[in-house]
Protein backbone atom coordinates (compact mmCIF):
# COMPACT_ATOMS: atom_id res chain seq x y z
CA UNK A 1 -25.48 -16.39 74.03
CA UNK A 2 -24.01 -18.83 71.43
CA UNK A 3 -27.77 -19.52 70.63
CA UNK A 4 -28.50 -16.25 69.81
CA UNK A 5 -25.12 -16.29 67.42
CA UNK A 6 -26.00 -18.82 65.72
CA UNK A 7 -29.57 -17.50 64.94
CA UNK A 8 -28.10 -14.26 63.80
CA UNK A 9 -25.67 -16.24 61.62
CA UNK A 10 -28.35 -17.91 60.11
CA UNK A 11 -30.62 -14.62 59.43
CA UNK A 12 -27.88 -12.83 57.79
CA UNK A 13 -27.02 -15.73 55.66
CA UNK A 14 -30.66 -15.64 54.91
CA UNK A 15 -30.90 -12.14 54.31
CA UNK A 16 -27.48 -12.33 51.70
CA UNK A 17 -29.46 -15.43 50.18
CA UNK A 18 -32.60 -13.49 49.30
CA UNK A 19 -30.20 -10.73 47.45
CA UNK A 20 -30.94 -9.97 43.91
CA UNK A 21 -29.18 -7.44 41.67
CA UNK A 22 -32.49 -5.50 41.89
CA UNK A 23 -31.01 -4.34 45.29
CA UNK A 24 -29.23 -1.54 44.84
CA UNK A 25 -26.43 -2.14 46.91
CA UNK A 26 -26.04 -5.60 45.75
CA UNK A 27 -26.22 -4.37 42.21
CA UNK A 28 -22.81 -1.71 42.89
CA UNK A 29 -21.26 -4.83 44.29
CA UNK A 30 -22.04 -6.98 41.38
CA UNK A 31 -20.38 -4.34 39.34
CA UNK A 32 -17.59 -2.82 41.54
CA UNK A 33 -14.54 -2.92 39.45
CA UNK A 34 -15.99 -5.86 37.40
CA UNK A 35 -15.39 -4.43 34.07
CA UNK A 36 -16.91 -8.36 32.05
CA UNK A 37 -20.25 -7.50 33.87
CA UNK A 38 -20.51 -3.67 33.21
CA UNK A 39 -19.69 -4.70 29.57
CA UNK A 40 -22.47 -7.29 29.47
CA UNK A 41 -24.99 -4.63 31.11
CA UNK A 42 -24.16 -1.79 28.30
CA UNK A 43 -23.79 -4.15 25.37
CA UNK A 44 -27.48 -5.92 25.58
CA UNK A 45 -29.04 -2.45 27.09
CA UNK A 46 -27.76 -0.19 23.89
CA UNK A 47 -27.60 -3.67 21.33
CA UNK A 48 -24.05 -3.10 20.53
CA UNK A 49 -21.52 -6.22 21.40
CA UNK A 50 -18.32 -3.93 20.20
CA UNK A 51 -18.67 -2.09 23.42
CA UNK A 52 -15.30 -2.11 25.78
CA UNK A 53 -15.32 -0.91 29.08
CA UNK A 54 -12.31 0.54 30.28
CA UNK A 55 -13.44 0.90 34.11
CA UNK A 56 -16.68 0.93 36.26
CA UNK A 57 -16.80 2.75 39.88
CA UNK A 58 -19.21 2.82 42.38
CA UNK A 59 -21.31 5.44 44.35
CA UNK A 60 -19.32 8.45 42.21
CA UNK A 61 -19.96 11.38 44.18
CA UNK A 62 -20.11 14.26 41.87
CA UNK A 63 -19.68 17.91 43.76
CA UNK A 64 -21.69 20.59 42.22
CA UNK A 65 -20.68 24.03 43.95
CA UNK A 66 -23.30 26.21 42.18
CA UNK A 67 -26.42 23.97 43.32
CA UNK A 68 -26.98 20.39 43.92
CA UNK A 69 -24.53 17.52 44.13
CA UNK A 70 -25.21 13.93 43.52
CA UNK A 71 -24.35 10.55 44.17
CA UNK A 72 -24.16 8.21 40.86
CA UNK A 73 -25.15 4.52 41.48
CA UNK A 74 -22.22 3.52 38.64
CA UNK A 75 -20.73 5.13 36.63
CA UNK A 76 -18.80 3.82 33.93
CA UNK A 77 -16.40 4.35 30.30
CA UNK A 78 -15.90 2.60 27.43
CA UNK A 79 -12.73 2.69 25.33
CA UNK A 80 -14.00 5.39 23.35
CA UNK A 81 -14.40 8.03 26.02
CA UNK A 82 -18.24 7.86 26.42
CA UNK A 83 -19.55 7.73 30.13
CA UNK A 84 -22.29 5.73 31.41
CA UNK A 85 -24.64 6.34 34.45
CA UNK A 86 -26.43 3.42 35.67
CA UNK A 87 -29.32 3.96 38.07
CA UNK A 88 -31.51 0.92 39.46
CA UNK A 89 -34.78 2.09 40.63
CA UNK A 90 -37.76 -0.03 42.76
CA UNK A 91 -39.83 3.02 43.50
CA UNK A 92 -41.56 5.37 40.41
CA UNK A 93 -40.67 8.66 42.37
CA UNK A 94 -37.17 7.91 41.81
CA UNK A 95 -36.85 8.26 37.95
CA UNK A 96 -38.52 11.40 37.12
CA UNK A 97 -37.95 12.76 33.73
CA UNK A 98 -36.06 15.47 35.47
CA UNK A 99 -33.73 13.56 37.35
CA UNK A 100 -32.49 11.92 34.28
CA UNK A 101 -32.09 15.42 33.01
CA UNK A 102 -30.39 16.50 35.85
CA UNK A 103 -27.84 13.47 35.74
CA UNK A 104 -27.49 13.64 32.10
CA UNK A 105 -26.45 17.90 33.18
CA UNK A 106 -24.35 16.88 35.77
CA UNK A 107 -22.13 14.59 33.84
CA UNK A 108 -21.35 17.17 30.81
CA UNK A 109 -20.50 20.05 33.81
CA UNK A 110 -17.90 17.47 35.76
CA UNK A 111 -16.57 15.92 32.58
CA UNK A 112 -15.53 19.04 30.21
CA UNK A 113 -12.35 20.39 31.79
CA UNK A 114 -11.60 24.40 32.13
CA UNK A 115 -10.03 24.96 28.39
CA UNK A 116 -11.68 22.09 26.94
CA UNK A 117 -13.22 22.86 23.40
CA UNK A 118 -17.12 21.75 23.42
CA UNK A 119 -16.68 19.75 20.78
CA UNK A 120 -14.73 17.40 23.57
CA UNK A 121 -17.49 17.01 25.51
CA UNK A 122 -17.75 13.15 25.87
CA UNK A 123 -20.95 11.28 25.17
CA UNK A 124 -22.37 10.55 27.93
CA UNK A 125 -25.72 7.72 28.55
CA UNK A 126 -27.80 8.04 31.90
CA UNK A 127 -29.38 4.84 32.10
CA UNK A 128 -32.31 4.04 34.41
CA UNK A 129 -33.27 0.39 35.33
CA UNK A 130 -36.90 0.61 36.82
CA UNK A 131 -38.56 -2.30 38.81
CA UNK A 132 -42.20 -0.29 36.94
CA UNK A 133 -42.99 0.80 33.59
CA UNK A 134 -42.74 4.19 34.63
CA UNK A 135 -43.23 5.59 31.15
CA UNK A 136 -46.21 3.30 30.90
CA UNK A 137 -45.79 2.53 27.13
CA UNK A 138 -45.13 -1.34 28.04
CA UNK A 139 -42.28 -1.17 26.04
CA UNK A 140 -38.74 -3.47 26.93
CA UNK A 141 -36.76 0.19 26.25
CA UNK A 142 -37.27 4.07 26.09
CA UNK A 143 -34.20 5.64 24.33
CA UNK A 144 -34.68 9.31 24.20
CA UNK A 145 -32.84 11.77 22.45
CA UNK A 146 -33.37 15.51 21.29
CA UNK A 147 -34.58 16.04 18.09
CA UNK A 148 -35.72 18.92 16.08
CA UNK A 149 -39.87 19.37 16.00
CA UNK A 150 -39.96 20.65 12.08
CA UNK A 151 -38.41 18.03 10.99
CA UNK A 152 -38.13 14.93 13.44
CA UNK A 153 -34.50 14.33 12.88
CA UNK A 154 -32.54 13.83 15.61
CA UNK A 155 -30.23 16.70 17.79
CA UNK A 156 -27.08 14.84 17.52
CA UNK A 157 -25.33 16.30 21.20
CA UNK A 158 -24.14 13.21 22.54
CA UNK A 159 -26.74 13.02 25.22
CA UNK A 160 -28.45 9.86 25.49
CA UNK A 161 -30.78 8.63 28.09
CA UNK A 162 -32.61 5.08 28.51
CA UNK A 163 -35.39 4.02 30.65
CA UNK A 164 -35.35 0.37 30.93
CA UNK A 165 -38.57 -1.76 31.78
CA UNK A 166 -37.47 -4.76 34.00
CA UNK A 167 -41.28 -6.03 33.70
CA UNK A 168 -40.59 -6.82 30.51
CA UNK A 169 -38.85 -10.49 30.79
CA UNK A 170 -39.05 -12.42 28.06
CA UNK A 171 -36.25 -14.60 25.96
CA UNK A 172 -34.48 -11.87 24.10
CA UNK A 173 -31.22 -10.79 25.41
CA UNK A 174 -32.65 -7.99 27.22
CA UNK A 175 -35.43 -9.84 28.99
CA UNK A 176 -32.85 -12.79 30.09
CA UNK A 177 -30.97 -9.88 31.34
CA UNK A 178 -33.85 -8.65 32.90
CA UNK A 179 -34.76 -11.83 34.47
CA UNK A 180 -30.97 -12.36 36.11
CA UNK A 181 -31.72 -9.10 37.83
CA UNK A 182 -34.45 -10.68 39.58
CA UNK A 183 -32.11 -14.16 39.98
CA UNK A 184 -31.09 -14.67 43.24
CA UNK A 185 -28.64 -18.27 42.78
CA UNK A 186 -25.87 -18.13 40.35
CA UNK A 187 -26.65 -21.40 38.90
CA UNK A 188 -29.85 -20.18 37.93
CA UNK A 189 -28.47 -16.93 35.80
CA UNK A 190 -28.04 -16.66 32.11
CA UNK A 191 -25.29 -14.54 31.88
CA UNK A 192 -22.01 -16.17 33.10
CA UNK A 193 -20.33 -12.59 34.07
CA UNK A 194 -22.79 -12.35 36.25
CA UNK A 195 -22.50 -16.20 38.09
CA UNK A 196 -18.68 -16.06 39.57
CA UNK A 197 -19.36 -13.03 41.41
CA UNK A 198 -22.47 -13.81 43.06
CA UNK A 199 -20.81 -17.07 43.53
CA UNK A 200 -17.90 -15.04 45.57
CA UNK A 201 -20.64 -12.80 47.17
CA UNK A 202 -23.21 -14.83 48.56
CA UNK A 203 -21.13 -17.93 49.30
CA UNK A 204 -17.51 -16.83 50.46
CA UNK A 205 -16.37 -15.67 53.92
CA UNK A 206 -14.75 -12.99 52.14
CA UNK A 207 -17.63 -11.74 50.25
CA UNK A 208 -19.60 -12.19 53.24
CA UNK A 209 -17.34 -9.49 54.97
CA UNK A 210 -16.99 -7.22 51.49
CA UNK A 211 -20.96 -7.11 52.27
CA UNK A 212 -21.10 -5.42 55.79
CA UNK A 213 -22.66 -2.10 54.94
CA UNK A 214 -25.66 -4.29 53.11
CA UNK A 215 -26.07 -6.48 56.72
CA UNK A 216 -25.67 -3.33 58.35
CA UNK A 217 -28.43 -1.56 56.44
CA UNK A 218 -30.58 -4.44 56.54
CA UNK A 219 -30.14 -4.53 60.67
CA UNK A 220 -31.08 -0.98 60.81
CA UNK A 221 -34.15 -0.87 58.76
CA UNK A 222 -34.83 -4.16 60.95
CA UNK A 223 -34.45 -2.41 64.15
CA UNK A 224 -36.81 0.33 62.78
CA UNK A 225 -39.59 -1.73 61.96
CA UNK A 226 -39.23 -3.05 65.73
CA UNK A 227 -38.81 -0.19 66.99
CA UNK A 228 -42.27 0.72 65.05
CA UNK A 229 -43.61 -2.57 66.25
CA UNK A 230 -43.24 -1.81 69.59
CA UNK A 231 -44.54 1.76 69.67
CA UNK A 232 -47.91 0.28 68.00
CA UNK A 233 -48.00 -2.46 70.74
CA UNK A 234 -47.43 -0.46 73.40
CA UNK A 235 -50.11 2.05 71.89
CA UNK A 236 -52.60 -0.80 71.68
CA UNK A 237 -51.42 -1.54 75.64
CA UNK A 238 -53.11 1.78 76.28
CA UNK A 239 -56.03 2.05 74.27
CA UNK A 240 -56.58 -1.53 75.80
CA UNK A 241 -55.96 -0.26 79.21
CA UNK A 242 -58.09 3.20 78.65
CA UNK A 243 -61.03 1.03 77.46
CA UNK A 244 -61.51 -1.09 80.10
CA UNK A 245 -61.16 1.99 82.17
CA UNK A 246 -64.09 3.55 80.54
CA UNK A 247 -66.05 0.28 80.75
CA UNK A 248 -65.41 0.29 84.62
CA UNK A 249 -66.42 3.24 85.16
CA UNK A 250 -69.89 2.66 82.96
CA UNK A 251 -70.21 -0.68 84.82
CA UNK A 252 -70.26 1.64 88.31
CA UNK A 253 -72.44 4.56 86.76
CA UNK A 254 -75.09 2.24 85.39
CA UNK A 255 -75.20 0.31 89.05
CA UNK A 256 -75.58 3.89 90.32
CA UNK A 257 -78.80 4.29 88.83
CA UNK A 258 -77.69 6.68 86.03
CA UNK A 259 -79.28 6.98 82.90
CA UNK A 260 -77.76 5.62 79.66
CA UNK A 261 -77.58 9.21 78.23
CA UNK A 262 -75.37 10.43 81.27
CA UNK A 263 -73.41 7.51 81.05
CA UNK A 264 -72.42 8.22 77.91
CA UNK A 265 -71.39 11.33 78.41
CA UNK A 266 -68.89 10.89 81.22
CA UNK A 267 -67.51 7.05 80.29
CA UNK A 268 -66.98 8.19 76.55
CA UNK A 269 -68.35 4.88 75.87
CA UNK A 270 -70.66 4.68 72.92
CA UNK A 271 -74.00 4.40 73.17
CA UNK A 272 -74.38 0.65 71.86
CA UNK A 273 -71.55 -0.37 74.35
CA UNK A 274 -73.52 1.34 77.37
CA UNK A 275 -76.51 -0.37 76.09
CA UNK A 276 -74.77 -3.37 75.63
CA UNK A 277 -73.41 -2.98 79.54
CA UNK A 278 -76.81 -2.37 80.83
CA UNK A 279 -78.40 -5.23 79.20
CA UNK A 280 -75.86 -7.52 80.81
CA UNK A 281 -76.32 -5.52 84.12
CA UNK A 282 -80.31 -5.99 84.00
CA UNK A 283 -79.44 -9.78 83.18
């Protein structure tokens, strides 16, 4: 029993170990109420080191009564009033054009209060951090705005949404923020906002404990693939089992004096493996 403790220990210490901020979960608790890092995230993404975040939340749920609701990876506001949605994305399908749209929407409906003039509207920035180019430009950054087709100036509304390449990691400020994404030991990351936290997370007790729902998830999705393991073994068990059944009962149809064509037929054996039986048979 204390065996199998110990080997769990160790797995889950493993599993914390292998954590980058690529992992969504670990990402929210990089920046959970860690206003330095969100700062350092917004201020290399948009190129502007004047930014100030006030505060940074996690998983915002946002209610939508008319239609659907959502679930914001982070959400955070600068000292100006301007809101920022940051979404971290490993799989294409989950930054389509029209989600960002529908984020971008979604923020302007929950953040202009009843009375509120439109001209209060906040800005607002939806962010996407993709693990592929998914805009397939090979750019570092896609910042898209309206503009007006006649002339090509831009629709100043205050929207703003970014697409941001993580392939691209090079030595400018983005790309070293880029590659700490990917960084999995604090030592090893360039951004110091970044290092005491991971520090706390991956090497504390309490940090340890402040990461159960990550452990928890990665036990479950374990437990599924086992699960799925075992339904393909025992699966293989069978077809194993039903094989040499219909090879038996070749063997004795074949020793019967049957012809290959009948015993075929009623062993649902191919024809090369009946032929193949016989020839070993007449051996």
């Amino acid at each position: 029993m204390q065996t199998t403790e110990v080997g769990q220990n160790s797995e889950i210490k493993q599993v914390i170990s292998s954590l980058c901020m690529m992992n969504n979960r670990f990402m929210n608790f990089m920046l959970d109420d860690n206003k330095k890092a969100a700062q350092v995230f917004l201020r290399v993404i948009l190129g502007d080191d004047k930014i100030k975040v006030r505060n940074v939340r996690i998983q915002s749920f946002i209610q939508n009564i008319y239609g659907h609701s959502s679930q914001l990876d982070i959400l955070a506001q600068d000292s100006k009033g301007r809101y920022f949605n940051v979404e971290v994305q490993r799989s294409d399908e989950g930054a389509p054009a029209r989600r960002a749209r529908f984020y971008s929407s979604i923020l302007d409906t929950h953040f202009l209060q009843p009375g509120k003039l439109y001209e209060e509207l906040p800005d607002t920035y939806v962010i996407f951090i993709t693990e592929n180019d998914v805009l397939h430009d090979n750019l570092p950054l896609y910042n898209i705005r309206r503009r007006i087709d006649e002339n090509a100036k831009c629709f100043e509304d205050g929207s703003r949404i970014i697409y941001v390449n993580s392939q691209r990691r090079d030595n400018t400020a983005l790309g070293k923020l880029m590659q700490d994404l990917y960084c999995t030991e604090p030592k090893n990351l360039h951004y110091h906002e970044f290092a005491e936290r991971m520090e706390f997370l991956k090497y504390s007790k309490e940090g340890e404990e402040k990461m159960t729902d990550v452990i928890e998830e990665y036990a479950a999705r374990k437990a599924e693939a086992l699960a799925k393991e075992a339904v393909k073994e025992a699966a293989k068990k069978a077809e194993e089992k039903e094989q040499a059944n219909r090879i038996e009962l070749a063997q004795g149809l074949l020793a019967d004096g049957m012809s290959i064509e009948f015993t075929v037929r009623h062993s649902k054996l191919t024809e090369a493996e009946v032929r193949e039986l016989a020839s070993k048979l007449s051996a």
